[in-house]
C-alpha atoms as a PDB file:
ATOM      1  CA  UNK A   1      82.448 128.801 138.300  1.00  0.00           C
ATOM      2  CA  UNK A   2      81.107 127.374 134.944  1.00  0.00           C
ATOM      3  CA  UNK A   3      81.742 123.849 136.388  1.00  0.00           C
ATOM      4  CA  UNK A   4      80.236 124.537 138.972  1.00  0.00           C
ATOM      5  CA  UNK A   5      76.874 125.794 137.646  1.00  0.00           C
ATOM      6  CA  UNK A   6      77.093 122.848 135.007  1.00  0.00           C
ATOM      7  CA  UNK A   7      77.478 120.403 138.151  1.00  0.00           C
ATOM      8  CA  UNK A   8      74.710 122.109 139.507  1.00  0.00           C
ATOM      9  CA  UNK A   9      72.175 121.707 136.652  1.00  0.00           C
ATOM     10  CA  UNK A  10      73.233 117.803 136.541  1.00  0.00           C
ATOM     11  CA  UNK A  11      72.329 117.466 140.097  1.00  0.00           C
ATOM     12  CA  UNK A  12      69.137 119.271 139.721  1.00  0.00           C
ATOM     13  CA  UNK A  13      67.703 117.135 136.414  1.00  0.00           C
ATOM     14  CA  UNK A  14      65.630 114.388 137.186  1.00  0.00           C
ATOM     15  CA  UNK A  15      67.108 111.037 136.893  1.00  0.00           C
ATOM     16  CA  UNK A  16      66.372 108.663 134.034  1.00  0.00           C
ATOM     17  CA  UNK A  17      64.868 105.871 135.476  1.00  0.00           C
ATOM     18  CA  UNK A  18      66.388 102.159 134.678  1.00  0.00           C
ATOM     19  CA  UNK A  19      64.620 100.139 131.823  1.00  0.00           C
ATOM     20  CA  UNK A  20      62.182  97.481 132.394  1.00  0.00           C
ATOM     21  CA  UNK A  21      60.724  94.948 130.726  1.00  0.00           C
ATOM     22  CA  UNK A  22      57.060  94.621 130.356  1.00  0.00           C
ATOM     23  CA  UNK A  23      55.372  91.616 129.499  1.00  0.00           C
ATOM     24  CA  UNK A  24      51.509  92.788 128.017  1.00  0.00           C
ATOM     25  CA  UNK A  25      48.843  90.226 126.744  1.00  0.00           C
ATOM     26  CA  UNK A  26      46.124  92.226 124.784  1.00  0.00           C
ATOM     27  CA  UNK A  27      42.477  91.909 125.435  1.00  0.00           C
ATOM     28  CA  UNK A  28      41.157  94.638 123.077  1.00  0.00           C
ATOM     29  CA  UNK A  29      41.922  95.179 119.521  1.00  0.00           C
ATOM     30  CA  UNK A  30      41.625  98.853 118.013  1.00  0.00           C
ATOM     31  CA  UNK A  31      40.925  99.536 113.842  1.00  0.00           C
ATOM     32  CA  UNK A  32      41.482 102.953 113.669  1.00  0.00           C
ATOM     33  CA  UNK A  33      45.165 104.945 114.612  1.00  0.00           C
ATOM     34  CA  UNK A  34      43.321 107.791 116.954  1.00  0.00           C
ATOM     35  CA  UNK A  35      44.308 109.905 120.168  1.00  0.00           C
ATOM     36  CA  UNK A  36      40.443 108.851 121.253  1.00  0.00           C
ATOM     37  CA  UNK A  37      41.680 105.068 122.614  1.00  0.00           C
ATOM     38  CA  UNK A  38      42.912 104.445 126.541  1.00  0.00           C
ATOM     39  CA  UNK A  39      46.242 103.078 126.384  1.00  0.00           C
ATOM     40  CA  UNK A  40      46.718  99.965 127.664  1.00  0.00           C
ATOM     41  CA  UNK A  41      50.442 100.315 129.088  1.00  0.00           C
ATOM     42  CA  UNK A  42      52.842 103.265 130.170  1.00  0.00           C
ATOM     43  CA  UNK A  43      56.224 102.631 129.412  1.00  0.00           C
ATOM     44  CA  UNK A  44      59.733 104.506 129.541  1.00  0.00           C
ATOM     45  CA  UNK A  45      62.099 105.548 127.166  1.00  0.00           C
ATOM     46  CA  UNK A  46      65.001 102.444 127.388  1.00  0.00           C
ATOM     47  CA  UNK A  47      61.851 100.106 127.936  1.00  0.00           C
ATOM     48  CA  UNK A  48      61.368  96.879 126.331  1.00  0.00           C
ATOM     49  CA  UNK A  49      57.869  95.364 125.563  1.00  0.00           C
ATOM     50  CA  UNK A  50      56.306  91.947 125.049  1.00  0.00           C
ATOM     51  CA  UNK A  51      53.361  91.708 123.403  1.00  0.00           C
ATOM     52  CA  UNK A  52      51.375  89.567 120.731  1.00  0.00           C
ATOM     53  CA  UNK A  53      49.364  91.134 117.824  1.00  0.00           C
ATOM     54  CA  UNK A  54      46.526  88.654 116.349  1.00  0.00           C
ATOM     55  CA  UNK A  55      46.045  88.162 112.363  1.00  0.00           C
ATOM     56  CA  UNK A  56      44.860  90.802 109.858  1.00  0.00           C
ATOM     57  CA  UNK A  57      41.491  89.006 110.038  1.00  0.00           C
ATOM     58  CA  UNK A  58      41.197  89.101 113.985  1.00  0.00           C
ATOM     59  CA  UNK A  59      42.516  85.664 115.227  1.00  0.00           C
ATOM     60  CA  UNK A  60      45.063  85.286 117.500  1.00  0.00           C
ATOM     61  CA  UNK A  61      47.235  81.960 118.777  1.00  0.00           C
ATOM     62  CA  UNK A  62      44.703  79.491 119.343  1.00  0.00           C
ATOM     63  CA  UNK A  63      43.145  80.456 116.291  1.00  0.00           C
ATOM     64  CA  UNK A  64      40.131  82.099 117.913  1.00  0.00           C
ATOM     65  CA  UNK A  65      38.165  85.292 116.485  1.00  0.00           C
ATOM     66  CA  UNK A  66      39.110  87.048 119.429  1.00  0.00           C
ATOM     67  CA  UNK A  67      39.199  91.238 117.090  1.00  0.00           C
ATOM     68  CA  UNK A  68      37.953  92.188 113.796  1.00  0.00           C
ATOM     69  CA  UNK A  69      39.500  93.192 110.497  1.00  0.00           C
ATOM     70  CA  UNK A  70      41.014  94.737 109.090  1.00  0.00           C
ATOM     71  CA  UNK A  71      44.250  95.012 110.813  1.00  0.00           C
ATOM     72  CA  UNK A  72      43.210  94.716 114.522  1.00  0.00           C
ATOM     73  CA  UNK A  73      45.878  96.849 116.303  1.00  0.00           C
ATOM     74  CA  UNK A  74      47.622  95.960 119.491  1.00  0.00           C
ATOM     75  CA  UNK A  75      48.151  99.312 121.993  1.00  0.00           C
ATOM     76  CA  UNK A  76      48.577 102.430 122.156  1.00  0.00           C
ATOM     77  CA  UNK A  77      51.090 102.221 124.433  1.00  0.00           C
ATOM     78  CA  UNK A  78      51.621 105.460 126.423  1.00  0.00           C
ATOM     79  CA  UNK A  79      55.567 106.705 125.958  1.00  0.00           C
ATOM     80  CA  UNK A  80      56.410 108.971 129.261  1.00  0.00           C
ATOM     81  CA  UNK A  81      57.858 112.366 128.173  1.00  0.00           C
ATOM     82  CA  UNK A  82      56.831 111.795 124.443  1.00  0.00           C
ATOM     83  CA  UNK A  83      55.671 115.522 123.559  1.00  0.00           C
ATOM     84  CA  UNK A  84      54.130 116.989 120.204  1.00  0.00           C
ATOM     85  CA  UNK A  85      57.628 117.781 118.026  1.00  0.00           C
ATOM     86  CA  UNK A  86      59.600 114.324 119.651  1.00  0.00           C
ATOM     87  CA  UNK A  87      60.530 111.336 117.525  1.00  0.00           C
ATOM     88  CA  UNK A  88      59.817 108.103 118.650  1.00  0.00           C
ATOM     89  CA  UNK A  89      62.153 105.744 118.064  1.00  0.00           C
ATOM     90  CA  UNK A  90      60.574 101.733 118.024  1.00  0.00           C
ATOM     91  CA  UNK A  91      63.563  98.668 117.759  1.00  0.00           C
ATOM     92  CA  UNK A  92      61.604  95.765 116.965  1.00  0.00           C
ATOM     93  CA  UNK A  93      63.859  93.386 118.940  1.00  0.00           C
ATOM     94  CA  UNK A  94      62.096  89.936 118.076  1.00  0.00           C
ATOM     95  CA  UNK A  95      58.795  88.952 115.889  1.00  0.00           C
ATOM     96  CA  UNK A  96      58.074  85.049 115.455  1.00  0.00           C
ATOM     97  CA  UNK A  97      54.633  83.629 114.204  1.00  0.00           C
ATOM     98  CA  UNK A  98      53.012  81.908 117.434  1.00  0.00           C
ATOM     99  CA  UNK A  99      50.884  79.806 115.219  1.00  0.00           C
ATOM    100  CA  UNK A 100      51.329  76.612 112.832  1.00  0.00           C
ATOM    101  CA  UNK A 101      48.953  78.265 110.306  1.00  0.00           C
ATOM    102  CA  UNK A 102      48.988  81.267 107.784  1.00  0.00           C
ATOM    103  CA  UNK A 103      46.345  82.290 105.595  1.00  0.00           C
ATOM    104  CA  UNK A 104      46.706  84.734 102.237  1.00  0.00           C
ATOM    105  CA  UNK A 105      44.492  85.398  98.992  1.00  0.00           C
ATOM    106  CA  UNK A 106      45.445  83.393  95.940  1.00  0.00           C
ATOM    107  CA  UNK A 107      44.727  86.109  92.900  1.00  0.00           C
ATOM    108  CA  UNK A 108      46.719  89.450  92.209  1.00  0.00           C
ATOM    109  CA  UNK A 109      45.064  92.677  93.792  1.00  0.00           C
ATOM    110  CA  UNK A 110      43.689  94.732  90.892  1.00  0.00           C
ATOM    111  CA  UNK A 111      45.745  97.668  91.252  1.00  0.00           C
ATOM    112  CA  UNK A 112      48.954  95.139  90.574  1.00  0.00           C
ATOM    113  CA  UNK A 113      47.863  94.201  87.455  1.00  0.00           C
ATOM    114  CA  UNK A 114      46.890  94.929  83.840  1.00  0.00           C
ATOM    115  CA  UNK A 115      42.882  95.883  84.277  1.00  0.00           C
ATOM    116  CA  UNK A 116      42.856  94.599  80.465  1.00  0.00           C
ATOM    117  CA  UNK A 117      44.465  91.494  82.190  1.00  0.00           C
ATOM    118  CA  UNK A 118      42.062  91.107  84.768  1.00  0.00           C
ATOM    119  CA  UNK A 119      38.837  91.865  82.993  1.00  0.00           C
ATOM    120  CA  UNK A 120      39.472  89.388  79.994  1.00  0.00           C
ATOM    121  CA  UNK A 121      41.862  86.945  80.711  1.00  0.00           C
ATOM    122  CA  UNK A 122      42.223  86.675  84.519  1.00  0.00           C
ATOM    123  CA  UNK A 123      40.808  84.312  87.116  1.00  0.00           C
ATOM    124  CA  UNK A 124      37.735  85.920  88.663  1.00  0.00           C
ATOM    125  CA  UNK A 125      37.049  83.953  91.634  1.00  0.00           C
ATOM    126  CA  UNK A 126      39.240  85.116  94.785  1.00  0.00           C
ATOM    127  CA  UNK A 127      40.283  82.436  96.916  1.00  0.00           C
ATOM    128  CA  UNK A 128      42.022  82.346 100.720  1.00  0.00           C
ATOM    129  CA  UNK A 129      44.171  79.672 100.700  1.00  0.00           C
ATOM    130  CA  UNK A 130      45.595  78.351 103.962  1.00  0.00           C
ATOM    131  CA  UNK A 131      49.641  78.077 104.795  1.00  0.00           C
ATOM    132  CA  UNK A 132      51.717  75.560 107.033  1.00  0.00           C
ATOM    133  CA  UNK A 133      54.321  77.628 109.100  1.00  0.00           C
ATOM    134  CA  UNK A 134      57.535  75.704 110.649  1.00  0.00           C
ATOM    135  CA  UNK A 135      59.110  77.720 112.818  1.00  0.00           C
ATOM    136  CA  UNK A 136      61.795  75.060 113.262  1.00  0.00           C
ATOM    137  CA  UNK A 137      62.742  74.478 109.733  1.00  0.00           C
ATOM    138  CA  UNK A 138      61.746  78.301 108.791  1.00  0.00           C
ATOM    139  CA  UNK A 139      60.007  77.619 106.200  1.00  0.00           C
ATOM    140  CA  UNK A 140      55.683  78.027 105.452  1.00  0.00           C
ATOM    141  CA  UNK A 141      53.994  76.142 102.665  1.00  0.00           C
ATOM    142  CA  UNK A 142      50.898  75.697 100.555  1.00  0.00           C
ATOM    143  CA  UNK A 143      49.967  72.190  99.061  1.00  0.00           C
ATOM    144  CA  UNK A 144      46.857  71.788  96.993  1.00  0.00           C
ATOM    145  CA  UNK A 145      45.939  69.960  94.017  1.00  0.00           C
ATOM    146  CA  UNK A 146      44.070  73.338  92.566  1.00  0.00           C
ATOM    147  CA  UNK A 147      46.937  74.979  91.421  1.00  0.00           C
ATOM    148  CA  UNK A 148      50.238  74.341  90.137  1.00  0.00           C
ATOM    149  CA  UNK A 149      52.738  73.478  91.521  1.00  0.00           C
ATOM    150  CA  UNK A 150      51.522  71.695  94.004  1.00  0.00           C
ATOM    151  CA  UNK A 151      53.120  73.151  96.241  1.00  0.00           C
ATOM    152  CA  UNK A 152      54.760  76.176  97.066  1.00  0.00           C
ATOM    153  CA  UNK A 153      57.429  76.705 100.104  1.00  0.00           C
ATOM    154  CA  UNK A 154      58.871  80.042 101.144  1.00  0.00           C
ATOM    155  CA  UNK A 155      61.698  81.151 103.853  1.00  0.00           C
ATOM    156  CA  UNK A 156      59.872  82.848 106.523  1.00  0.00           C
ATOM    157  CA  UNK A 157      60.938  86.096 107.132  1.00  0.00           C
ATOM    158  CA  UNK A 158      58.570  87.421 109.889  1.00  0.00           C
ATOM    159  CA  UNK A 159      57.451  91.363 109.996  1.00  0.00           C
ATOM    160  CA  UNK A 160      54.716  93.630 110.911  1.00  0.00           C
ATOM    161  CA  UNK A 161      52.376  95.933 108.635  1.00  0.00           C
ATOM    162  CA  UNK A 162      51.462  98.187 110.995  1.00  0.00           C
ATOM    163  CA  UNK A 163      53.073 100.517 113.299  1.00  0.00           C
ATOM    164  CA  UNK A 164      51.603 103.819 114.139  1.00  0.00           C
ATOM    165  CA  UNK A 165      51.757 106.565 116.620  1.00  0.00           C
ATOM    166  CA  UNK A 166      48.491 108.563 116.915  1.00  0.00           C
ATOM    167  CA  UNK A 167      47.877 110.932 114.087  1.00  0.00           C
ATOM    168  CA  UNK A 168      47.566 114.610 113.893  1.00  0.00           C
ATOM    169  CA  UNK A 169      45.053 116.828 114.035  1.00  0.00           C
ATOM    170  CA  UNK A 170      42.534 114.752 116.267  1.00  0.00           C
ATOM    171  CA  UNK A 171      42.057 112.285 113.186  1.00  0.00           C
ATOM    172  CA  UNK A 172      40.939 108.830 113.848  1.00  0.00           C
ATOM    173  CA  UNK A 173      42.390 107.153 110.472  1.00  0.00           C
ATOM    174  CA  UNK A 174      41.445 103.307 109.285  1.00  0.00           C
ATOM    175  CA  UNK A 175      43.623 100.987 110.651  1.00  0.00           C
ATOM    176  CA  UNK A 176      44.209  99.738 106.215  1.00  0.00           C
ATOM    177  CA  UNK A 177      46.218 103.043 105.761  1.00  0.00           C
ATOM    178  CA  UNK A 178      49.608 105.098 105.972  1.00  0.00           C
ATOM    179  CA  UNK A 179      50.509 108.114 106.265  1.00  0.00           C
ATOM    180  CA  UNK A 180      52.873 110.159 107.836  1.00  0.00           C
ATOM    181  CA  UNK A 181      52.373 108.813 111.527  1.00  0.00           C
ATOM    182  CA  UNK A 182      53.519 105.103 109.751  1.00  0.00           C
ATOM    183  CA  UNK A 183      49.958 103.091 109.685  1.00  0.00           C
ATOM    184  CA  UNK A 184      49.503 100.115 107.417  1.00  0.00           C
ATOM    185  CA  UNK A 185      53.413 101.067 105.234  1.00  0.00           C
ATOM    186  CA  UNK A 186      53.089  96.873 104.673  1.00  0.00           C
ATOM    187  CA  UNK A 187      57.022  96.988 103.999  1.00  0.00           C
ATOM    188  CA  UNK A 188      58.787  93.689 104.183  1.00  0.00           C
ATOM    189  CA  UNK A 189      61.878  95.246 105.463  1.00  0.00           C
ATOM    190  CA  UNK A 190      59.896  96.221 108.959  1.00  0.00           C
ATOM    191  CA  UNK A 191      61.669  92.777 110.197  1.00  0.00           C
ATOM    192  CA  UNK A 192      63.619  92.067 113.588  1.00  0.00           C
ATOM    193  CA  UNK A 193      66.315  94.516 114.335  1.00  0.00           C
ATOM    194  CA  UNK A 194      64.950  97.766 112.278  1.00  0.00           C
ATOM    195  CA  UNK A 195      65.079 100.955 113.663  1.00  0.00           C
ATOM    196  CA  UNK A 196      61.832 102.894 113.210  1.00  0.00           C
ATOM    197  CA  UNK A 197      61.027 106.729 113.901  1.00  0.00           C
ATOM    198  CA  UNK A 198      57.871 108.354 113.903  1.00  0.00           C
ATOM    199  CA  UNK A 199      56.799 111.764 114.626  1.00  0.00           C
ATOM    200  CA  UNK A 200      54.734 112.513 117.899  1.00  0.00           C
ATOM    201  CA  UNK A 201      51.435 114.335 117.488  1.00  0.00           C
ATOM    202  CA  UNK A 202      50.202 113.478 120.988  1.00  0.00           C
ATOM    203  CA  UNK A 203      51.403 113.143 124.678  1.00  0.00           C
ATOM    204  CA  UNK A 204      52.724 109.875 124.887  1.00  0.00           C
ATOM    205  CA  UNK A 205      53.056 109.096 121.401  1.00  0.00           C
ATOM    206  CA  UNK A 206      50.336 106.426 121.477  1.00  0.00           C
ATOM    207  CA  UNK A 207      52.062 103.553 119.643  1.00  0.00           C
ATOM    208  CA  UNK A 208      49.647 100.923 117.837  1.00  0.00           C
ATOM    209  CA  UNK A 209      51.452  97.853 116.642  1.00  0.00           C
ATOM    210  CA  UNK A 210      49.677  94.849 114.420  1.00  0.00           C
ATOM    211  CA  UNK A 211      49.242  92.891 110.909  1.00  0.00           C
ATOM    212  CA  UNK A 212      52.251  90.515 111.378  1.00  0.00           C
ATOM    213  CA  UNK A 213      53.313  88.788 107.887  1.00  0.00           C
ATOM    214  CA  UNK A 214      55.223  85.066 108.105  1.00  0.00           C
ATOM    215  CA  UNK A 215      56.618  86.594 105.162  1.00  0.00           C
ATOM    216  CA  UNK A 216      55.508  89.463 102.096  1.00  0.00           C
ATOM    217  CA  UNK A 217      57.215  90.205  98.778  1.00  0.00           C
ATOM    218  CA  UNK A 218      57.084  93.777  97.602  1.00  0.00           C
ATOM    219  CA  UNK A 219      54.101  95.609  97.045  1.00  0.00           C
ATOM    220  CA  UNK A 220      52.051  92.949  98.732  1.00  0.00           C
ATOM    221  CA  UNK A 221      50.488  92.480  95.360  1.00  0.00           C
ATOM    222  CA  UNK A 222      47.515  90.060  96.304  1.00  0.00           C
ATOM    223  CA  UNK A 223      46.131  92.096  98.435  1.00  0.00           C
ATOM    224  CA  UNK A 224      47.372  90.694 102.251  1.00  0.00           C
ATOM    225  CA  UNK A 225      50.717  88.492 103.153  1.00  0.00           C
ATOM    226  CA  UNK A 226      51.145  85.471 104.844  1.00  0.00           C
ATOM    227  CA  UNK A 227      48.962  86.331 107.607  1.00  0.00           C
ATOM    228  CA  UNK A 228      49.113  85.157 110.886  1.00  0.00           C
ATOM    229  CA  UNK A 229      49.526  86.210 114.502  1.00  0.00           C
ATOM    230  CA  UNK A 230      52.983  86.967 116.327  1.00  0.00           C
ATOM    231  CA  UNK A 231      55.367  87.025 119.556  1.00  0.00           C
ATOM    232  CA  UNK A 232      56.486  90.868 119.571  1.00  0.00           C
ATOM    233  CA  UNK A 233      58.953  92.524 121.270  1.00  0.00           C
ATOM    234  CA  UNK A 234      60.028  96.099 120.895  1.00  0.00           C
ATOM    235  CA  UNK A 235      62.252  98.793 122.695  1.00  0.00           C
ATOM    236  CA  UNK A 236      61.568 102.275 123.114  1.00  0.00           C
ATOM    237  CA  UNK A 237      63.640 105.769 123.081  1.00  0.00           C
ATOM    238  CA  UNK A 238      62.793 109.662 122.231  1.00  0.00           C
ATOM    239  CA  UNK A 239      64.758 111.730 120.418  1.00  0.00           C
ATOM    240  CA  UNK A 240      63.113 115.645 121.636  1.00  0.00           C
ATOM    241  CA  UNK A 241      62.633 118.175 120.012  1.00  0.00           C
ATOM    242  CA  UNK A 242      63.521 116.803 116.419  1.00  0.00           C
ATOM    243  CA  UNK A 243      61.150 116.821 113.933  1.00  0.00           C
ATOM    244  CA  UNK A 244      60.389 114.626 111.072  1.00  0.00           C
ATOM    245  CA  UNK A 245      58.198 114.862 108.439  1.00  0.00           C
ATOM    246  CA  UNK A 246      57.635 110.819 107.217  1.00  0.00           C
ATOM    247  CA  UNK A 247      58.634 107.362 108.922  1.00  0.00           C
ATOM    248  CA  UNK A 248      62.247 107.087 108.750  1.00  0.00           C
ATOM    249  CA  UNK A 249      63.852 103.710 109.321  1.00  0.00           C
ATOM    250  CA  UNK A 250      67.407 102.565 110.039  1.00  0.00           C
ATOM    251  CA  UNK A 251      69.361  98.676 109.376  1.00  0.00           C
ATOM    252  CA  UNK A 252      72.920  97.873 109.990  1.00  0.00           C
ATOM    253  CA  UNK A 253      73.084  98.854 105.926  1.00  0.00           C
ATOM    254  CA  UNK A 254      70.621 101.110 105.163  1.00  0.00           C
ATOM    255  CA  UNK A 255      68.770 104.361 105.947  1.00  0.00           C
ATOM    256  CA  UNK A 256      65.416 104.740 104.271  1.00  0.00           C
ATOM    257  CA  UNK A 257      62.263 106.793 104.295  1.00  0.00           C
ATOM    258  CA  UNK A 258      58.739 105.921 103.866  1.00  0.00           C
ATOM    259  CA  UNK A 259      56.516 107.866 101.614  1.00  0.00           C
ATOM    260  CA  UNK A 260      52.536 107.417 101.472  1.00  0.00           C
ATOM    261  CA  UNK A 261      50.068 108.554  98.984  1.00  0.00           C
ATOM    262  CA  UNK A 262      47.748 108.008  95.953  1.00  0.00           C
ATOM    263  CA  UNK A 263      49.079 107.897  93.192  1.00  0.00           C
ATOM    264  CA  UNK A 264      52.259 106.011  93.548  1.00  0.00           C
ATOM    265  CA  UNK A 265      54.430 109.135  91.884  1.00  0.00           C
ATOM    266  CA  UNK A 266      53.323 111.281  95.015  1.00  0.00           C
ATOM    267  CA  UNK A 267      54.296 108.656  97.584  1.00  0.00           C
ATOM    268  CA  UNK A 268      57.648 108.469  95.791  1.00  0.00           C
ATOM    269  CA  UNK A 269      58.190 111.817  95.796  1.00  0.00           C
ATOM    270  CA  UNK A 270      57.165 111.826  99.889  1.00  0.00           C
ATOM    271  CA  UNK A 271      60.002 109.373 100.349  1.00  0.00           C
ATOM    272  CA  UNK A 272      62.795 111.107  98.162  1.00  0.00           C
ATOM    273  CA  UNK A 273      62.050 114.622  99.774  1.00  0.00           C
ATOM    274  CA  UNK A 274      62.618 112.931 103.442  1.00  0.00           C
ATOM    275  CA  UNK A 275      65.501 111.515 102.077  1.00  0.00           C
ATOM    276  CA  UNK A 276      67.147 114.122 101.174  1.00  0.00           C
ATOM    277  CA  UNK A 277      66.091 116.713 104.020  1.00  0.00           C
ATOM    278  CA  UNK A 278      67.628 113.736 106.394  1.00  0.00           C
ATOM    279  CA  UNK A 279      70.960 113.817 104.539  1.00  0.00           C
ATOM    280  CA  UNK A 280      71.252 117.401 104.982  1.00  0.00           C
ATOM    281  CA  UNK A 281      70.139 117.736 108.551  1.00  0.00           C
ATOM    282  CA  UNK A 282      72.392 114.838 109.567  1.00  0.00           C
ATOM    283  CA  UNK A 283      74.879 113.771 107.393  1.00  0.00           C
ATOM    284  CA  UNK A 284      76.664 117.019 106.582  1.00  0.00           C
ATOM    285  CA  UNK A 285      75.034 117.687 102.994  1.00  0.00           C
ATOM    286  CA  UNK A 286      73.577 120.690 101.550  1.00  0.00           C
ATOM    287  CA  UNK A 287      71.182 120.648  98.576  1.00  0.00           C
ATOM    288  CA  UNK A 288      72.937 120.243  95.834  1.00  0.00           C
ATOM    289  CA  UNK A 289      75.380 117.317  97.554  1.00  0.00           C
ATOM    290  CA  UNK A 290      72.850 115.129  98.313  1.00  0.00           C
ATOM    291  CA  UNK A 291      71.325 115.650  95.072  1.00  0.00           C
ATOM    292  CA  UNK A 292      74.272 114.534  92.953  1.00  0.00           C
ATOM    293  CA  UNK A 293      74.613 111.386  95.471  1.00  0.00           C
ATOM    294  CA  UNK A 294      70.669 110.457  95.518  1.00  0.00           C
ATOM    295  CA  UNK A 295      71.308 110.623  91.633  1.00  0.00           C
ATOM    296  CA  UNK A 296      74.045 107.994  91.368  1.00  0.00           C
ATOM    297  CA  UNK A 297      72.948 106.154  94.671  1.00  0.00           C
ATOM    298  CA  UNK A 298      69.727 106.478  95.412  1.00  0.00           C
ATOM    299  CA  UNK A 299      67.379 103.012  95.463  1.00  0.00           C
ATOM    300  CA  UNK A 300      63.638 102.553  95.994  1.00  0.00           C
ATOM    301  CA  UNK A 301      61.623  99.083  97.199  1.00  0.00           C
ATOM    302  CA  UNK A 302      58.013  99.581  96.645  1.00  0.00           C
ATOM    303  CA  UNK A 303      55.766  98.520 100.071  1.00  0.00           C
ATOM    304  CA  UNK A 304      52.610  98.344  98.872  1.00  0.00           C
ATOM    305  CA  UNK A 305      50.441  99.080  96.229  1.00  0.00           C
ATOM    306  CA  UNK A 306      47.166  97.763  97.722  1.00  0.00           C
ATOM    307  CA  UNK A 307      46.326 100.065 100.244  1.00  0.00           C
ATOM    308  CA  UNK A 308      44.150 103.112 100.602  1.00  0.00           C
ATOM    309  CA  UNK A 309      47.807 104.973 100.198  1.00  0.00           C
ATOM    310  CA  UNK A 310      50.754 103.707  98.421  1.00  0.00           C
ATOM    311  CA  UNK A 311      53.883 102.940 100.147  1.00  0.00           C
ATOM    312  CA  UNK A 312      57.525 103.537  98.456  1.00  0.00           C
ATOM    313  CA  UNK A 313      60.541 102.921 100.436  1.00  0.00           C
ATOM    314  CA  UNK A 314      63.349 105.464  99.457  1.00  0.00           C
ATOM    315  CA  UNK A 315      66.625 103.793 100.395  1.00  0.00           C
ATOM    316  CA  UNK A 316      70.631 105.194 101.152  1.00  0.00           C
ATOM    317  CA  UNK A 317      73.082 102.655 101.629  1.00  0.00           C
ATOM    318  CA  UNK A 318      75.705 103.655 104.707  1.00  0.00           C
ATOM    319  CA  UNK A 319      78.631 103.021 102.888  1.00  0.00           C
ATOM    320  CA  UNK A 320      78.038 106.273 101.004  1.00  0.00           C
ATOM    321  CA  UNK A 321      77.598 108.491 104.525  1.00  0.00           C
ATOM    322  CA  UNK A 322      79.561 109.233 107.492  1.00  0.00           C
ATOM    323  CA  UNK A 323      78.839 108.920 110.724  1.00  0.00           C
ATOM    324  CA  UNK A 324      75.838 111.355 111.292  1.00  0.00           C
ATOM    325  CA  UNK A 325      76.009 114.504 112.906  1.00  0.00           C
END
């Protein structure tokens, strides 16, 4: 009889439907994260997306103004079945810069710095300085004859600064910040193959994507990256009913959480709390466990210290957990 009613139920729930691929080109660029803005696509849990975000400064391929800063946002996409109290889950499955160029400032931002440093002894005139991206080799530089060296030549390693679902409460939050619905984190490890999770405030999730970085070192400390527009392409899956307080994200070594606030002690705190609620909920842990492991494990990347709201990245390698729960 129990098999029977089990078989029953099976029969009678709806079907998952089979994956697609989408292929979207964007003709309208969004600065805030809000509920308020159409989406542009409805898409599937299992679906895979490509897409193309333009620069922090609104330019896209061709180099054309074609969105304004900062942060011009690709989407929302519209996630069917994504519910108030899901996580969305967002594999970024392949970002490339689709142009030859980069751009970045050329002075450190002033909260990454001395302000004794910056008032006396510091350079006062900001510059944006313009980058040569190979895809080929993988490799940008900068050549000039007004600074030394020369020149300067960095390993791309291609990511985005922005991904967002719409936030709570109604709020339509600048597309420069993070928070708890992700936002502008600015986190160099948001690269090709990262698992991301996000909490859903509104039906469909509403998932922005933009501000692709040829490459950023920690805390983004002048300011912007090695800005320039990319070739995106993501999968989607919800997990219901599961939820999570801050972005959560997921490599082949790592787990990590990522905090957001002003000052940079709160956003640490933010991350470390996540942490540890996730290695309890998931990993078999109580309170005092994961304590005594976070305080002979536990490792921290800063994001960003530019933004409206700090970013710190609160890390847990995989060799220390099991499989989760």
């Amino acid at each position: 009889m129990r098999c029977v009613l089990i078989c029953a139920a099976l029969a009678l729930a709806p079907p998952r439907m089979p994956a697609e691929t989408h292929h979207f080109t964007p003709t309208e660029f969004h600065n805030t994260f809000s509920y308020a803005h159409k989406p542009v696509l409805r898409i599937k849990p299992g679906d895979r997306v490509a897409t193309q975000t333009i620069d922090a400064r609104g330019f896209d391929v061709n180099n054309r103004k074609v969105g304004e800063g900062p942060n011009p946002e690709t989407g929302p996409f519209y996630v069917e079945g994504a519910e108030r109290g899901d996580v969305l889950v967002v594999r970024i499955e392949k970002i490339e810069p689709n142009r030859a160029t980069g751009w970045s400032s050329s002075l450190l931002a002033p909260y990454a710095a001395d302000p004794a440093f910056l008032r006396f002894e510091g350079l006062k005139e900001q510059t944006t300085e313009t980058w040569t991206i190979d895809k080929q080799k993988g490799i940008a530089w900068i050549e000039s004859a007004a600074f030394r060296p020369r020149r300067i030549e960095v390993p791309l390693r291609p990511m985005l600064g922005c991904l967002a679902t719409a936030p709570d409460g109604k709020q339509a939050v600048p597309t420069s910040t993070p928070d708890q619905f992700g936002g502008n984190m600015d986190y160099s490890g948001m690269v090709a193959g990262v698992k991301l999770m996000l909490p859903v405030y509104e039906p469909g999730a509403l998932l922005f994507l933009g501000d692709g970085h040829a490459r950023q070192g920690d805390g983004e400390v002048v300011g912007n990256a090695l800005e320039t527009s990319m070739n995106v392409e993501f999968t989607v899956d919800l997990i219901k009913g599961k939820k999570i307080g801050w972005p959560r994200l997921e490599n082949n070594d790592y787990i990590m959480v990522l905090g957001s606030a002003r000052p940079l002690l709160q956003a640490l705190q933010h991350a470390t709390t996540e942490l540890q609620r996730w290695l309890m909920a998931d990993y078999g842990f109580d309170e005092r466990g994961s304590s005594l492991l976070m305080g002979h494990a536990l490792e921290y990347d800063i994001a960003n210290v530019v933004d409206p709201h700090f970013t710190v990245v609160a890390k847990m390698r995989k060799t220390f957990l099991g499989s989760p729960k």
